[in-house]
Protein backbone atom coordinates (compact mmCIF):
# COMPACT_ATOMS: atom_id res chain seq x y z
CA UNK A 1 -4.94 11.14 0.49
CA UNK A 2 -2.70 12.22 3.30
CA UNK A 3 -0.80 10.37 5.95
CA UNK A 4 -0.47 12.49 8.95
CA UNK A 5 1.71 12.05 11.77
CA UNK A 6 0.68 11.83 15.71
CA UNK A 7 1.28 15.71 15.96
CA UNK A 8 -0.48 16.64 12.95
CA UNK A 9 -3.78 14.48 13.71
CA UNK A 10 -3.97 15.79 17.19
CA UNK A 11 -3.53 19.25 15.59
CA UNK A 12 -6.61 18.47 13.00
CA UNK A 13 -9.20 16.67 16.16
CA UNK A 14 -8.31 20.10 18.10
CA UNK A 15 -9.80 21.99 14.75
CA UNK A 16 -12.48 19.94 14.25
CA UNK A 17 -13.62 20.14 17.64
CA UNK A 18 -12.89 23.87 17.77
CA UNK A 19 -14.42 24.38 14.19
CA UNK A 20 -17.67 22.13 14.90
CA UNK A 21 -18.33 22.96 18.14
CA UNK A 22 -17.30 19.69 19.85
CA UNK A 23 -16.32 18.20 22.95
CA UNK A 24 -13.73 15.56 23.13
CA UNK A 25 -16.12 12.95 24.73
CA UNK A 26 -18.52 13.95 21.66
CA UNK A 27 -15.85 13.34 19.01
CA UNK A 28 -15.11 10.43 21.10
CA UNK A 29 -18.87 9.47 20.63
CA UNK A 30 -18.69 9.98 16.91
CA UNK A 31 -15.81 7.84 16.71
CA UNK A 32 -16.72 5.03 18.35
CA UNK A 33 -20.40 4.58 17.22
CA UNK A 34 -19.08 4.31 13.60
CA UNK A 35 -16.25 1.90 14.63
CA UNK A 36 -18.72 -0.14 15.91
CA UNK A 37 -21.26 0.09 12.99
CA UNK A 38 -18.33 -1.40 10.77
CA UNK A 39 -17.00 -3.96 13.35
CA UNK A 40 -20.67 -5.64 13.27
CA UNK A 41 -20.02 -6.36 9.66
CA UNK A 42 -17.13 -8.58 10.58
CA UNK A 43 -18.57 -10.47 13.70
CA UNK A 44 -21.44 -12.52 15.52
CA UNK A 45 -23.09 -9.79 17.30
CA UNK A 46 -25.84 -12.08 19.02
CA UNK A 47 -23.02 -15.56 19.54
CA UNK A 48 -20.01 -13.91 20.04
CA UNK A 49 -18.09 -12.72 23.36
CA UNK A 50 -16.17 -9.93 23.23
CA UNK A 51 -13.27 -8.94 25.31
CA UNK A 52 -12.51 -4.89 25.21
CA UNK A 53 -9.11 -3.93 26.16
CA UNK A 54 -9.08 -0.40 27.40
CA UNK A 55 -6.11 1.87 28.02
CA UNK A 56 -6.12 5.15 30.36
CA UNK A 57 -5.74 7.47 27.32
CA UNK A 58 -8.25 8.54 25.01
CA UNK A 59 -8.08 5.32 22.75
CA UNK A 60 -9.00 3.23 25.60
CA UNK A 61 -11.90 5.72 26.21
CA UNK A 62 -13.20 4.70 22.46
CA UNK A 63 -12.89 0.89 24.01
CA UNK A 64 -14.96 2.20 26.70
CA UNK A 65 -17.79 3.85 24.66
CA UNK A 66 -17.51 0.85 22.34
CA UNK A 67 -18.24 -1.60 25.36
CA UNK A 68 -21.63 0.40 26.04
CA UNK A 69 -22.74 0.64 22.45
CA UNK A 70 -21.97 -2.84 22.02
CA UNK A 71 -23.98 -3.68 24.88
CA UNK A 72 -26.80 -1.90 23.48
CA UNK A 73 -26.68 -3.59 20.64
CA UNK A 74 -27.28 -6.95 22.94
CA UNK A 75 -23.60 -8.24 22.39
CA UNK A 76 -22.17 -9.87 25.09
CA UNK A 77 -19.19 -7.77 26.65
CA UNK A 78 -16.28 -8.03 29.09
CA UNK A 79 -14.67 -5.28 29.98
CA UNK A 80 -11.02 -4.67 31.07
CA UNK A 81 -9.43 -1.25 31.89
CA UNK A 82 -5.93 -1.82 31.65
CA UNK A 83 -4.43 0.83 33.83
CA UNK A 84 -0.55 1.77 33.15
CA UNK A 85 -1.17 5.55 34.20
CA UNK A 86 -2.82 7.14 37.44
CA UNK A 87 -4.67 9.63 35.66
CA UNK A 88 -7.02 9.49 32.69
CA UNK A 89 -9.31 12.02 30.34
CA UNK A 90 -12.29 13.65 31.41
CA UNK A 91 -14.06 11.54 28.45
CA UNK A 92 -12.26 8.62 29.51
CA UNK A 93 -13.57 9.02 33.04
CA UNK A 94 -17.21 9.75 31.16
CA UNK A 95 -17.24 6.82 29.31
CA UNK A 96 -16.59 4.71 33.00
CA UNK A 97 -18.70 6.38 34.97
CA UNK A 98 -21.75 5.74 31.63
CA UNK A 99 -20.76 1.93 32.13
CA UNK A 100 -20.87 2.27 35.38
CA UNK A 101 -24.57 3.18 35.26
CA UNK A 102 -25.34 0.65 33.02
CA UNK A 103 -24.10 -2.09 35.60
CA UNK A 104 -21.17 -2.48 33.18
CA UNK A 105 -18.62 -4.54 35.30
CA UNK A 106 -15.41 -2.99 34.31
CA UNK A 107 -12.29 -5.37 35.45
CA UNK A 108 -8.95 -3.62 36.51
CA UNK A 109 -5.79 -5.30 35.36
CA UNK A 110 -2.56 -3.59 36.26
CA UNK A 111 -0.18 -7.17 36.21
CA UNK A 112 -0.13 -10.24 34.90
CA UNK A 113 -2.02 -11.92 37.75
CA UNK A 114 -4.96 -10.16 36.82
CA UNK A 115 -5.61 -11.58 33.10
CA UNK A 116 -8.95 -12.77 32.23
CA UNK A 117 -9.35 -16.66 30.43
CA UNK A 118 -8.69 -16.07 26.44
CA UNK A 119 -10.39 -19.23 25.87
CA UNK A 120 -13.59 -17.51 26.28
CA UNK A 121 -13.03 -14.76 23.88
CA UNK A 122 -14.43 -14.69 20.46
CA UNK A 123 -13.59 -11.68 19.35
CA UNK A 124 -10.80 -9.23 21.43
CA UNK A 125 -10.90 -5.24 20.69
CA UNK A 126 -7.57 -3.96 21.32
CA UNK A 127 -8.05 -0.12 22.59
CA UNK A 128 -5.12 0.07 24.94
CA UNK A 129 -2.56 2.23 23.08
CA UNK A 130 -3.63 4.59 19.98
CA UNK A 131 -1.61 7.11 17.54
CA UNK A 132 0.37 9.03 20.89
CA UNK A 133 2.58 5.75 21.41
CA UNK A 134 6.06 6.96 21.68
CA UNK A 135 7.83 5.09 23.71
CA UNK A 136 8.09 0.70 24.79
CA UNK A 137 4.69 -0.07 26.76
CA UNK A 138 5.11 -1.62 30.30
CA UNK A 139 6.02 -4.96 30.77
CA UNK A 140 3.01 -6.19 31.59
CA UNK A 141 1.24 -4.98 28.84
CA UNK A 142 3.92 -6.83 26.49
CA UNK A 143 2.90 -9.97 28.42
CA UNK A 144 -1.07 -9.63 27.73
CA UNK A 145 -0.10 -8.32 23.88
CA UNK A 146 1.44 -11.49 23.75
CA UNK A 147 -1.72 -13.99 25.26
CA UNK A 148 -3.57 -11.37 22.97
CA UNK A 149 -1.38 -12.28 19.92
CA UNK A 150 -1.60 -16.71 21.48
CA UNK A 151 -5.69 -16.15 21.73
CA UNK A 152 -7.91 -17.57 18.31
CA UNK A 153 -9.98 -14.76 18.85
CA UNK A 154 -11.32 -12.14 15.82
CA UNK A 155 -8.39 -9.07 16.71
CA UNK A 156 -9.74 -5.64 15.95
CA UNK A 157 -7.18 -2.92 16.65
CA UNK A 158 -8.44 0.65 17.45
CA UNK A 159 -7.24 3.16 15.39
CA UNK A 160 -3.38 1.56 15.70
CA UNK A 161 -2.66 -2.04 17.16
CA UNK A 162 -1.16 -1.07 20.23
CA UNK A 163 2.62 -1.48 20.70
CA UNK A 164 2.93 -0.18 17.02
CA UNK A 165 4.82 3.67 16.76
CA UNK A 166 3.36 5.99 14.13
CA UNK A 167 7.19 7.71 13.41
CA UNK A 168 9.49 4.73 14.68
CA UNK A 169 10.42 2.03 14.36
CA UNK A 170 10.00 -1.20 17.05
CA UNK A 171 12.85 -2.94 18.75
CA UNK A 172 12.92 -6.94 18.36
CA UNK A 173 11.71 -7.24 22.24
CA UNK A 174 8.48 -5.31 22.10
CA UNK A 175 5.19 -6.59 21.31
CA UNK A 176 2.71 -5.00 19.11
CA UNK A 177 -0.74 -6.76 18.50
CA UNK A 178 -1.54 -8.77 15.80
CA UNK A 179 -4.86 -7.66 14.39
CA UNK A 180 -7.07 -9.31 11.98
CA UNK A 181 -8.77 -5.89 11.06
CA UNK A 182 -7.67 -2.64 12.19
CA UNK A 183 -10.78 0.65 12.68
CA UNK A 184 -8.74 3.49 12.13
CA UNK A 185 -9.80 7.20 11.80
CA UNK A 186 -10.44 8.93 8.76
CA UNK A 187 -6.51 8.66 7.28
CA UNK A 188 -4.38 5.67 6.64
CA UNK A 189 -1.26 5.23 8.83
CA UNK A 190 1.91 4.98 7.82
CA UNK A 191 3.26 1.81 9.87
CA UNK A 192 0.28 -0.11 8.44
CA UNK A 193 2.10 0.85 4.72
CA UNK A 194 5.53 -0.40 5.55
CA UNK A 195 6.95 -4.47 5.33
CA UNK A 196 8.36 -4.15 9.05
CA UNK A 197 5.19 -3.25 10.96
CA UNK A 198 2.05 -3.73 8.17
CA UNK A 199 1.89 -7.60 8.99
CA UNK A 200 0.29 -7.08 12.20
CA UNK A 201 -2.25 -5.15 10.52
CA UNK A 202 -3.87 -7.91 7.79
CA UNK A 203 -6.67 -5.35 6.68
CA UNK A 204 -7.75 -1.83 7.53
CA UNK A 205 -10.53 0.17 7.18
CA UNK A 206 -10.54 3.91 6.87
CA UNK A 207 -13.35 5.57 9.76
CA UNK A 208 -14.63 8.42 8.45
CA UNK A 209 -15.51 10.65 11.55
CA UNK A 210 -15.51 14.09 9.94
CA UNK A 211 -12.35 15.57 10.98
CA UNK A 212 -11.99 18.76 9.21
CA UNK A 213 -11.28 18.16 6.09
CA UNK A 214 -9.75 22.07 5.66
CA UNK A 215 -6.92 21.44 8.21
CA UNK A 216 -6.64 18.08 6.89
CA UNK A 217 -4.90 19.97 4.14
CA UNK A 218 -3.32 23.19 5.28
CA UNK A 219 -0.75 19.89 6.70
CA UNK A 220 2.58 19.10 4.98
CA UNK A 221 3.63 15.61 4.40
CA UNK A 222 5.52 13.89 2.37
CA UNK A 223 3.76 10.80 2.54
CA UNK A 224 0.57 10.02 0.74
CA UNK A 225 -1.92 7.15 0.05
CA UNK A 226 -3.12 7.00 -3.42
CA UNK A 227 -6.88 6.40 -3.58
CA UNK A 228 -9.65 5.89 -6.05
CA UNK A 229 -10.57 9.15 -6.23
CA UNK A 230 -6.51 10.47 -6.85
CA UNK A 231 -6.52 7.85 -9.30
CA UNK A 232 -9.89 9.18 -11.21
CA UNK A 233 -8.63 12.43 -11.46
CA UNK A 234 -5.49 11.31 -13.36
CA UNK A 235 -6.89 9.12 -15.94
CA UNK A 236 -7.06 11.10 -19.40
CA UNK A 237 -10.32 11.56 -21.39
CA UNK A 238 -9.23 9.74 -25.14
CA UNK A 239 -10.23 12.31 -27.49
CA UNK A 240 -13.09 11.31 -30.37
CA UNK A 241 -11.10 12.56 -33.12
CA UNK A 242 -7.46 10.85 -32.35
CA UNK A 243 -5.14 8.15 -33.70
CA UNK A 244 -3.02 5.50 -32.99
CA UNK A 245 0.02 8.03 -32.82
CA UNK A 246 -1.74 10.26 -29.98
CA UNK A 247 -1.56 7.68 -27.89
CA UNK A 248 2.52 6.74 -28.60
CA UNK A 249 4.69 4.00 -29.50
CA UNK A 250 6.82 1.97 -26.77
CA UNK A 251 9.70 -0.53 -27.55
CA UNK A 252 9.94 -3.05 -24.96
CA UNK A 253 13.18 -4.99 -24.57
CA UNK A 254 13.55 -8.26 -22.78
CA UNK A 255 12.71 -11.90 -23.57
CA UNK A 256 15.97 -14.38 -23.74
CA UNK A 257 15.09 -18.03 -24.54
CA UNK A 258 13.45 -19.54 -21.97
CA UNK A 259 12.48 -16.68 -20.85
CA UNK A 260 9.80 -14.90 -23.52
CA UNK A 261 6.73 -14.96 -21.61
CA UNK A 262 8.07 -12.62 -19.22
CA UNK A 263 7.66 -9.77 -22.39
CA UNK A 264 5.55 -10.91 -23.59
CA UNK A 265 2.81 -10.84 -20.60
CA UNK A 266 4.53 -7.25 -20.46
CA UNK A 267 3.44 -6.88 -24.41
CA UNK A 268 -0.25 -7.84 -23.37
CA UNK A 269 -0.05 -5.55 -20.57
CA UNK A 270 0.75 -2.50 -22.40
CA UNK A 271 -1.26 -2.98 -25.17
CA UNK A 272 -4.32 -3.26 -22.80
CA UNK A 273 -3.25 -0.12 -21.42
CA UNK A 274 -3.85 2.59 -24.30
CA UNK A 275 -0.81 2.40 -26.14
CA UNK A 276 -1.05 3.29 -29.60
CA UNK A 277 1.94 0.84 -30.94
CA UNK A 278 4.15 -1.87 -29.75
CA UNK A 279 7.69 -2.97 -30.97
CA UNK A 280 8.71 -6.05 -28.92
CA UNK A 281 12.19 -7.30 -28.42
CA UNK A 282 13.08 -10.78 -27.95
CA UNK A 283 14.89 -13.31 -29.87
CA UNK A 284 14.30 -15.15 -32.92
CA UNK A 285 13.24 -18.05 -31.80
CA UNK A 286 9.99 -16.57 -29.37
CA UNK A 287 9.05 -14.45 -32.53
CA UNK A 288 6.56 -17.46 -32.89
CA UNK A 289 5.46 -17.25 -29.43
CA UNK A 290 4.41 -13.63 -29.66
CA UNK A 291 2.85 -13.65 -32.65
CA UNK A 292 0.47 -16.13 -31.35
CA UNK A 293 -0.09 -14.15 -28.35
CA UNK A 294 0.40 -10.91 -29.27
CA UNK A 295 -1.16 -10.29 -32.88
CA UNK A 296 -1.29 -6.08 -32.14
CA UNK A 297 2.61 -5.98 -31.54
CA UNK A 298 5.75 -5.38 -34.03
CA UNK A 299 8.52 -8.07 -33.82
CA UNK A 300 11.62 -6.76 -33.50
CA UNK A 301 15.19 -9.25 -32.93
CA UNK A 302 17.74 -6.15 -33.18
CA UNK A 303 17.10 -3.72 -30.63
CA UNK A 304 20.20 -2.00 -31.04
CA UNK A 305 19.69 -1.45 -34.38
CA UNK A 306 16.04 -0.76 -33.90
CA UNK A 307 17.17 2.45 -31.06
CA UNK A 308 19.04 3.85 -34.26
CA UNK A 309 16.64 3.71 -36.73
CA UNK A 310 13.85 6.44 -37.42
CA UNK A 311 11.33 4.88 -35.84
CA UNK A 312 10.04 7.56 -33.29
CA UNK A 313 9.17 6.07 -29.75
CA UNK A 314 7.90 7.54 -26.70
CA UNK A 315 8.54 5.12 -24.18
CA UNK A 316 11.14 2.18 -23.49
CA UNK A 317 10.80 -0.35 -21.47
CA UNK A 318 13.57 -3.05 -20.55
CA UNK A 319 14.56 -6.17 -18.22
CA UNK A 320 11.69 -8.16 -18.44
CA UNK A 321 13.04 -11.80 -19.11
CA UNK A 322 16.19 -9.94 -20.21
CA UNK A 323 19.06 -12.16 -18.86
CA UNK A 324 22.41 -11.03 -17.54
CA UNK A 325 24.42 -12.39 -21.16
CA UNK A 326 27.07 -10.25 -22.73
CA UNK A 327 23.86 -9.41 -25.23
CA UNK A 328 21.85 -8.05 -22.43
CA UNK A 329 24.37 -5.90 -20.94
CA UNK A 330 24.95 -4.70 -24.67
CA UNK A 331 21.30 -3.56 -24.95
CA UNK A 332 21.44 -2.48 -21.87
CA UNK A 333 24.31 0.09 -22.42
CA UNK A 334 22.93 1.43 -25.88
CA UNK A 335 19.19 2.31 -24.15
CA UNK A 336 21.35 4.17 -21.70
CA UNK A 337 23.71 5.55 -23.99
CA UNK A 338 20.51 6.95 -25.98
CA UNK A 339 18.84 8.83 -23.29
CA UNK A 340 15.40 8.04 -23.86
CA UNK A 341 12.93 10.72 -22.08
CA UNK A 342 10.47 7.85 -21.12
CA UNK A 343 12.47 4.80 -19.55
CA UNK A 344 11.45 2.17 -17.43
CA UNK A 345 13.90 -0.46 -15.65
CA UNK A 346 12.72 -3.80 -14.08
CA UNK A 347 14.05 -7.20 -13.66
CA UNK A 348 17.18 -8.01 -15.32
CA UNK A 349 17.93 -4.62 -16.26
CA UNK A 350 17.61 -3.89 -12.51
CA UNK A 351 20.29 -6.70 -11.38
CA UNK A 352 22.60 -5.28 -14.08
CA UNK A 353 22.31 -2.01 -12.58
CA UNK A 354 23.36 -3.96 -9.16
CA UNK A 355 26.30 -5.39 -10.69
CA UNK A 356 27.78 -2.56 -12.70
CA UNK A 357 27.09 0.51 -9.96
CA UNK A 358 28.77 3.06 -12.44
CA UNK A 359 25.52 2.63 -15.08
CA UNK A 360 23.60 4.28 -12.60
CA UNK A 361 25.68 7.63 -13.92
CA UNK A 362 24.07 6.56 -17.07
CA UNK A 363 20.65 6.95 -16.66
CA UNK A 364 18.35 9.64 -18.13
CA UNK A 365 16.75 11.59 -15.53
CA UNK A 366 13.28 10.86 -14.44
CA UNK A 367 13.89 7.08 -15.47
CA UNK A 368 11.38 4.45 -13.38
CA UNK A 369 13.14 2.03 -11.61
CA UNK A 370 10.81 -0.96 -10.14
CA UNK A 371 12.55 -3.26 -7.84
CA UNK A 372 11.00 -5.92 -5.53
CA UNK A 373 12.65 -6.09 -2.14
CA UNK A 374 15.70 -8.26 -2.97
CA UNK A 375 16.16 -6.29 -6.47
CA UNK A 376 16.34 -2.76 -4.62
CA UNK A 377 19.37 -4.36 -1.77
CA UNK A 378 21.12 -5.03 -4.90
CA UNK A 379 20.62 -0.92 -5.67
CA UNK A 380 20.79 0.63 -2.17
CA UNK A 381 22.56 -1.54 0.04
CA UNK A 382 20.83 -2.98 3.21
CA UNK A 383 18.50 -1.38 5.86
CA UNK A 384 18.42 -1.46 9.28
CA UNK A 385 14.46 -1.10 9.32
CA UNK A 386 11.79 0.55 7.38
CA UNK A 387 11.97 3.96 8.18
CA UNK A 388 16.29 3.74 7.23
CA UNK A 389 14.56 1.94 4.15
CA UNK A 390 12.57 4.86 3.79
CA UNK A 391 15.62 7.42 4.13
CA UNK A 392 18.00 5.72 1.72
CA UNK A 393 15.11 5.22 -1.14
CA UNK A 394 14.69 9.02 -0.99
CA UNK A 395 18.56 9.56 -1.29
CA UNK A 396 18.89 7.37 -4.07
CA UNK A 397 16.27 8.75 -5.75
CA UNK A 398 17.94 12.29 -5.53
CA UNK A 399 21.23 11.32 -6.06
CA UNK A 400 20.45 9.94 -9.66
CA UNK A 401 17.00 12.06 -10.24
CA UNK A 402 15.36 9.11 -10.71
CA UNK A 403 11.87 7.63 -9.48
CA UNK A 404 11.71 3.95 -7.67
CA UNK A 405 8.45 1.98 -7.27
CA UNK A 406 9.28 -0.61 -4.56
CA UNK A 407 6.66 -3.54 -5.37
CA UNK A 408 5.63 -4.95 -2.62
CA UNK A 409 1.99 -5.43 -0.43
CA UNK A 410 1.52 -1.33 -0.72
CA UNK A 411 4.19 -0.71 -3.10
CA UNK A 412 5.74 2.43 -2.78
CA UNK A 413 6.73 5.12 -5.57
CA UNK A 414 8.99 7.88 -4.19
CA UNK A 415 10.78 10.64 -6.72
CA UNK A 416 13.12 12.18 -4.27
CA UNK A 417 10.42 14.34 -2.03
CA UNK A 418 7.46 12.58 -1.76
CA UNK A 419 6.67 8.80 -1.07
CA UNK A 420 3.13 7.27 -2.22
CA UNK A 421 1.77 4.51 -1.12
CA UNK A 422 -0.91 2.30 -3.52
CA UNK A 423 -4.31 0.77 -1.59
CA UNK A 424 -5.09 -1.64 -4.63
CA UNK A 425 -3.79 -5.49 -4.79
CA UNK A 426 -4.08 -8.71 -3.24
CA UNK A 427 -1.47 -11.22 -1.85
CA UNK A 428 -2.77 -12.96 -5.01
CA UNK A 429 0.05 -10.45 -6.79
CA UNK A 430 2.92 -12.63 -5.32
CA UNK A 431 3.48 -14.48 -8.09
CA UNK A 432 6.02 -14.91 -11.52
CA UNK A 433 4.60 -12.33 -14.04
CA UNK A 434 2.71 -9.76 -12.07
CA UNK A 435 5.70 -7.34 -12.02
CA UNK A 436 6.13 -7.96 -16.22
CA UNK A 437 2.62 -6.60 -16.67
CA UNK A 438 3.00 -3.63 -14.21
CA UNK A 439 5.84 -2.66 -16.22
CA UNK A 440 4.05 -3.14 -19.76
CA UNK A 441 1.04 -0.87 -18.24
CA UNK A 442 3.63 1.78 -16.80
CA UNK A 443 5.56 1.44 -19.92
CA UNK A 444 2.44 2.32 -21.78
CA UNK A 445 0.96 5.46 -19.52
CA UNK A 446 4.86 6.97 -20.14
CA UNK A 447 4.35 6.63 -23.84
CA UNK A 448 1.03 8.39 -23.51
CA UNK A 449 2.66 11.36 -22.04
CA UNK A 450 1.38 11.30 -19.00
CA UNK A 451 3.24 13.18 -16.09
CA UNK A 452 5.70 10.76 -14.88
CA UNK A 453 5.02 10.55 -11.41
CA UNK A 454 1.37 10.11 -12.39
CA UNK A 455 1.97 7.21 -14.42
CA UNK A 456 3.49 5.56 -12.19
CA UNK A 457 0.42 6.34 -9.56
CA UNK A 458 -2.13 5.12 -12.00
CA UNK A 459 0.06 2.30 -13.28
CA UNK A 460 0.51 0.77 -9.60
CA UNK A 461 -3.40 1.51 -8.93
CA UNK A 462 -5.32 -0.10 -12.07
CA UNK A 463 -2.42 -3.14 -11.94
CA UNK A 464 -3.56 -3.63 -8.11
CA UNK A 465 -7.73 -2.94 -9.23
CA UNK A 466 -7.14 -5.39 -11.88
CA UNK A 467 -5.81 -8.45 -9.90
CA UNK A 468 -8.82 -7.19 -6.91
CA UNK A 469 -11.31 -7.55 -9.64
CA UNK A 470 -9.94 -10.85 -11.03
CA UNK A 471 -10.90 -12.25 -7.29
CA UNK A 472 -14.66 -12.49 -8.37
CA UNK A 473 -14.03 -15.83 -10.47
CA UNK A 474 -10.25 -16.90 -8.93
CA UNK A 475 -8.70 -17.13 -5.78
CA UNK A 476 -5.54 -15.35 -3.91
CA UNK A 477 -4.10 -19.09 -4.34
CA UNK A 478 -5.29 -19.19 -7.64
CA UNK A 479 -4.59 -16.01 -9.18
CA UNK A 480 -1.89 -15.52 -12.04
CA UNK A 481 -0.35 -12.88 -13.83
CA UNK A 482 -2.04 -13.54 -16.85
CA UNK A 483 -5.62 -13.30 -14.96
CA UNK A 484 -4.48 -9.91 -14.35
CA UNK A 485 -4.26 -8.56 -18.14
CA UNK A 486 -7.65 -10.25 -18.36
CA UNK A 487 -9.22 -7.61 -15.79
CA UNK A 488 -7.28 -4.40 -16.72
CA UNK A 489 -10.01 -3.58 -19.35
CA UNK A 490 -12.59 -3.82 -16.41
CA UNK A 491 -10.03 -1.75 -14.14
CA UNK A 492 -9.81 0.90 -16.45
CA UNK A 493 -13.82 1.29 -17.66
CA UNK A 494 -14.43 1.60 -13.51
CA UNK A 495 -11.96 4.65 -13.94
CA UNK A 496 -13.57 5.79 -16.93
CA UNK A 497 -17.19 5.90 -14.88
CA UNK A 498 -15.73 8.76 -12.80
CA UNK A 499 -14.30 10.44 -15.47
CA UNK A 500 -17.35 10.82 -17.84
């Protein structure tokens, strides 16, 4: 799925209009009828009173058109048309003048002296600034974002929380509102994606309105939102007459004592995940520990060794409980010197990389790199926001042809030219483990030869799908890395439905 910016989605509501026959007040219409029917879901319609704040442009004319249907639905509505232009839309002025016949008190607020009592609200619709927000709103809008932000009301942003740029990033000073649940249209937005702005937007919901699907993708961008449906289309049929060595052997290197579940959950992971074989790494002394957890995989205490023998393998994976000892770095080196086709790098292997910069020379091109936050400073340096983030992933990537999946709430794969952006997970992820078994699932879809971008795509997906199913019998509190592996054989036989 694409994420378009402000230009592009005005360009694609001009075709749709053009190309259905529309007005703007009707697309307006559209829009706002099936914002409503979801924002119902999420409230009291008969107890609750809702303030609507309304903007001049044509996102506070969805507020307005909300208001009436709202009304019609018998929910109790105030009204406030926050005015920081002379002139609005001939919808806009549609939408008022409908109200207006409906006896529809619409309140004015142009300063401060002019706020209503948030102590009454129950639920607040913000629909003062939408996707054309380019440049700081006026002061007194930053003061009511703010009582906005103070209120315990249910937030619902409209299409964007207002305050929030779609291409830029905001200053310290400026307010953007804080929304419980954001109704926006038909494609995700990019702010919502990124660590900066996405935590004033705790959950989103895509509005399908019809826009025209056709322009939708005549548009170039290089940012993209991987759904269900890319995910489905991915997945590989396993073919009836195959074997375990269709399907590949991975070697994955990590565990030092103390330290062996971390491969070992990586181990589970991977085998869950279609491999055909697993050679494990670790020490001696957790040989014990994976046999009792891992029955399916092959011991092995000499990786070195192991890289030179005959064994054929299709994918390595290392850094998972690694360490940073003199051993590590040695294992480290030899993977590298080797030049796998299939690598993966996570963990220690990643902090390694961040203290020996000249490795990065070193690695085989089209290796998957999967930092958290703090890991990838160690690789890139420090950003001044997200979209410098953004910038300096992409030149890393192309300066050592590599691909990096930042782990995070919506973590982000980018290869150099394009930047993906996953919709599965939970907050229930944050937790010691859950980055061991994405890498034993990724590890696993490499040996399987899938393309490598894709792999990483469906390895970020059914790792998020898995910990979202594993929700049905544990909490986000609650939920462990281990409860993860448990729920990747459901993840993957919902993928399998849309393949067969």
């Amino acid at each position: 799925m694409k994420i378009l910016n402000a230009k592009q989605l005005a360009k694609v509501d001009a075709f749709t209009m053009n190309s259905q026959g529309l007005s703007d007040w009707e697309l307006m219409e559209r829009a706002s009828q099936e914002a409503c029917f979801e924002l119902i879901k999420h409230i009291d319609l008969i107890n609750d009173k809702i303030y609507i704040f309304c903007g001049t442009s044509n996102n506070g004319g969805d507020g307005l058109a909300m208001a009436r249907i709202l009304h019609q639905m018998t929910a109790k509505v105030q009204v406030f048309n926050v005015i920081y232009a002379p002139k609005t839309s001939q919808a806009h002025q549609k939408n008022l003048d409908l109200l207006n016949d409906l006896d529809i008190q619409v309140f004015s607020i142009a300063s401060v002296d002019e706020f209503p009592n948030f102590a009454n609200a129950s639920c607040i619709i913000d629909a003062i600034f939408g996707v054309g927000l380019n440049r700081r709103m006026p002061d007194f809008i930053q003061e009511l974002v703010k009582k906005i932000n103070a209120s315990k009301a249910f937030v619902c942003a409209i299409d964007v929380p207002s305050g929030m740029y779609l291409e830029q990033a905001v200053s310290a000073d400026e307010q953007i509102v804080n929304s419980d649940l954001c109704l926006t249209f038909q494609l995700p937005k990019l702010p919502f994606l990124l660590p900066e702005t996405g935590v004033f937007v705790e959950n989103f919901k895509l509005i399908d309105i019809q826009l025209s699907e056709e322009k939708i993708k005549q548009a170039s961008t290089p940012y993209h939102y991987i759904s269900k449906y890319d995910i489905a289309s991915i997945l590989q049929k396993r073919p009836k007459f195959s074997h375990k060595g269709v399907f590949g052997n991975a070697l994955l290197i990590g565990g030092q004592e103390g330290m062996w579940g971390s491969v070992i959950m990586s181990t589970k992971a991977c085998l869950r995940s279609g491999i055909g074989k697993v050679y494990t790494h670790l020490d001696d002394a957790g040989q014990a520990v994976l046999t009792q957890q891992a029955l399916e995989a092959i011991f092995v205490n000499d990786g070195l060794a192991f890289l030179s023998s005959e064994t054929k393998l299709n994918a390595i994976g290392i850094g998972m409980g690694l360490g940073k000892s003199t051993e590590a770095s040695q294992l480290l080196k030899g993977v590298l010197a080797k030049k796998p086709n299939r690598l993966l790098l996570d963990a220690d292997a990643l902090n390694l990389l961040g203290e020996h910069p000249s490795w990065l020379e070193d690695l085989p091109e089209n290796s998957v790199l999967t930092p958290h936050l703090g890991e990838l400073k160690r690789l890139i340096g420090e950003w001044e926001n997200d979209y410098d983030l953004l910038q300096k992933v992409k030149d890393f990537c192309n300066k050592f042809k590599v691909v990096l999946i930042v782990k995070g709430a919506h973590s982000m794969i980018c290869d150099g030219v394009d930047y993906y952006f996953n919709s599965s997970g939970n907050s229930g992820l944050a937790k010691a483990g859950s980055g061991d078994v994405l890498s034993g699932i990724i590890t696993a879809l490499l040996a399987q030869d899938y393309k490598v971008l894709e792999a990483c795509q469906l390895g970020v997906y059914v790792h998020g799908l898995a910990a979202d199913l594993a929700l049905q019998l544990q909490s986000k509190h609650t939920l462990l890395a281990t409860d993860v592996i448990r729920y990747l054989g459901k993840a993957f036989q919902l993928l399998e439905s849309k393949i067969d």
